[in-house]
C-alpha atoms as a PDB file:
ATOM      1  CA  UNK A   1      18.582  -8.360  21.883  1.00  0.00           C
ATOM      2  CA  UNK A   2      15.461  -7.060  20.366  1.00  0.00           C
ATOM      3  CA  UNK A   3      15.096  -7.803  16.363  1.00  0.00           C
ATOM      4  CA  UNK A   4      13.101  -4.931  14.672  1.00  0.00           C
ATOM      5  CA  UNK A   5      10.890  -6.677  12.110  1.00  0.00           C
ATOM      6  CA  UNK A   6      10.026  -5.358   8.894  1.00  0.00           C
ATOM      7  CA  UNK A   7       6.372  -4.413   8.630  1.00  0.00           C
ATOM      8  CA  UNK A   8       5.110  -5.922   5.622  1.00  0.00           C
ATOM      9  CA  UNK A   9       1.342  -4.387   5.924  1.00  0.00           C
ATOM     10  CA  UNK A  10       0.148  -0.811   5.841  1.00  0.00           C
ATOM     11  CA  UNK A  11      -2.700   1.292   5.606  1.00  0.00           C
ATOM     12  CA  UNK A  12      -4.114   3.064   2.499  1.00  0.00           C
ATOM     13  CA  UNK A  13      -6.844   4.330   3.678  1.00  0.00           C
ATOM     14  CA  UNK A  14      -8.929   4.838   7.068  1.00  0.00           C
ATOM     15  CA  UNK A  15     -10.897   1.169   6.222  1.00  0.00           C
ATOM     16  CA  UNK A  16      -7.829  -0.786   4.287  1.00  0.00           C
ATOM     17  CA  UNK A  17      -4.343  -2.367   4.990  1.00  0.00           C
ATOM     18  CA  UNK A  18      -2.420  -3.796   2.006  1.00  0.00           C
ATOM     19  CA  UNK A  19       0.293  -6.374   2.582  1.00  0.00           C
ATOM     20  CA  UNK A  20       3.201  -4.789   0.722  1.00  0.00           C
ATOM     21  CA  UNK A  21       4.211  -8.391  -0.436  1.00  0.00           C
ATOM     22  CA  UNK A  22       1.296  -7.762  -3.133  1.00  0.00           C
ATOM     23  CA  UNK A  23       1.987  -4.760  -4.012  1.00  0.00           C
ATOM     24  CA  UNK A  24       3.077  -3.874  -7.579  1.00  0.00           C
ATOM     25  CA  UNK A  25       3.250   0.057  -8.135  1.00  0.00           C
ATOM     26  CA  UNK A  26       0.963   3.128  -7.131  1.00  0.00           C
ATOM     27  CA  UNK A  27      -0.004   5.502  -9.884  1.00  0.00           C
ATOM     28  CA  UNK A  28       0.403   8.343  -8.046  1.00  0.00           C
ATOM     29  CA  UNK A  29      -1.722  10.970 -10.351  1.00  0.00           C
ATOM     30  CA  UNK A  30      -4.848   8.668  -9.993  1.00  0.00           C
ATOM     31  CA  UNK A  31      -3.460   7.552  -6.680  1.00  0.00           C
ATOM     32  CA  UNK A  32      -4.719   3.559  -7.369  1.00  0.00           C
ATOM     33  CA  UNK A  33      -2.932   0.337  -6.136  1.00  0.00           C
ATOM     34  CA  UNK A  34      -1.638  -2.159  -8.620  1.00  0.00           C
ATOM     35  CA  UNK A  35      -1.738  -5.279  -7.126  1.00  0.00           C
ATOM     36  CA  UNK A  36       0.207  -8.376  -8.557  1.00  0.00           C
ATOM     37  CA  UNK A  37      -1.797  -9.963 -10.944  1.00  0.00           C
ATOM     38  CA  UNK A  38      -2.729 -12.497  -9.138  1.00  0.00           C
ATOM     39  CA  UNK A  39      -4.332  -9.673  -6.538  1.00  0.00           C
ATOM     40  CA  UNK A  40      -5.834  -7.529  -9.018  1.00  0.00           C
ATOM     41  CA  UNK A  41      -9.264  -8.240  -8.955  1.00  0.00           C
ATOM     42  CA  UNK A  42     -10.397  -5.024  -6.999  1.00  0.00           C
ATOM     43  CA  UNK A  43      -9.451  -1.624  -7.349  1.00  0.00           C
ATOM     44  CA  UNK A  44      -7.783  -0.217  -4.382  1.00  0.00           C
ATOM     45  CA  UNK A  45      -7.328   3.536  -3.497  1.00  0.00           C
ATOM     46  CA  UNK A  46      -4.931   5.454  -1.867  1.00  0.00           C
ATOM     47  CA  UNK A  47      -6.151   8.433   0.388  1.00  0.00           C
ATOM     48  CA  UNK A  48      -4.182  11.343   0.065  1.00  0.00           C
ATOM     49  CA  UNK A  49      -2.658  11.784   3.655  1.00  0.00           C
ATOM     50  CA  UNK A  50      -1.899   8.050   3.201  1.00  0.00           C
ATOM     51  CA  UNK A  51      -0.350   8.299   0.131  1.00  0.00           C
ATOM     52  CA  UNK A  52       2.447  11.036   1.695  1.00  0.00           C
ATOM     53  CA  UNK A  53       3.301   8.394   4.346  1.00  0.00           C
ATOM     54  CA  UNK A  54       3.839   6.149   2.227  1.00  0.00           C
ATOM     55  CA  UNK A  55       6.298   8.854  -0.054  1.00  0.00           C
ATOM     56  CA  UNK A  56       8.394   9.370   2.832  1.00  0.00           C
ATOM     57  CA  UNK A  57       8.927   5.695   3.424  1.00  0.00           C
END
């Protein structure tokens, strides 16, 4: 039996991968990454054709 795991890091741009773990929220109008606060020291973008992949899941 093969046990699909649950991906817990994706890309958000052609040069980053965020693990989801940190995640917060995504402000999707200035299309920026809110890390946990613990995370939040740099400012993280979302590129557009990212962001839509990440919509649909």
């Amino acid at each position: 039996m093969i046990r699909k795991k649950h991906c817990t890091k994706t890309l958000i741009s052609q040069s980053v991968i965020v693990n989801l773990t940190h995640l917060n929220a995504i402000e999707f109008k200035s299309r920026d990454c809110l890390l946990l606060q613990s995370f939040n020291k740099t400012g993280l973008g979302v590129s557009r054709s990212y962001l839509s992949d990440l919509r649909e899941n």
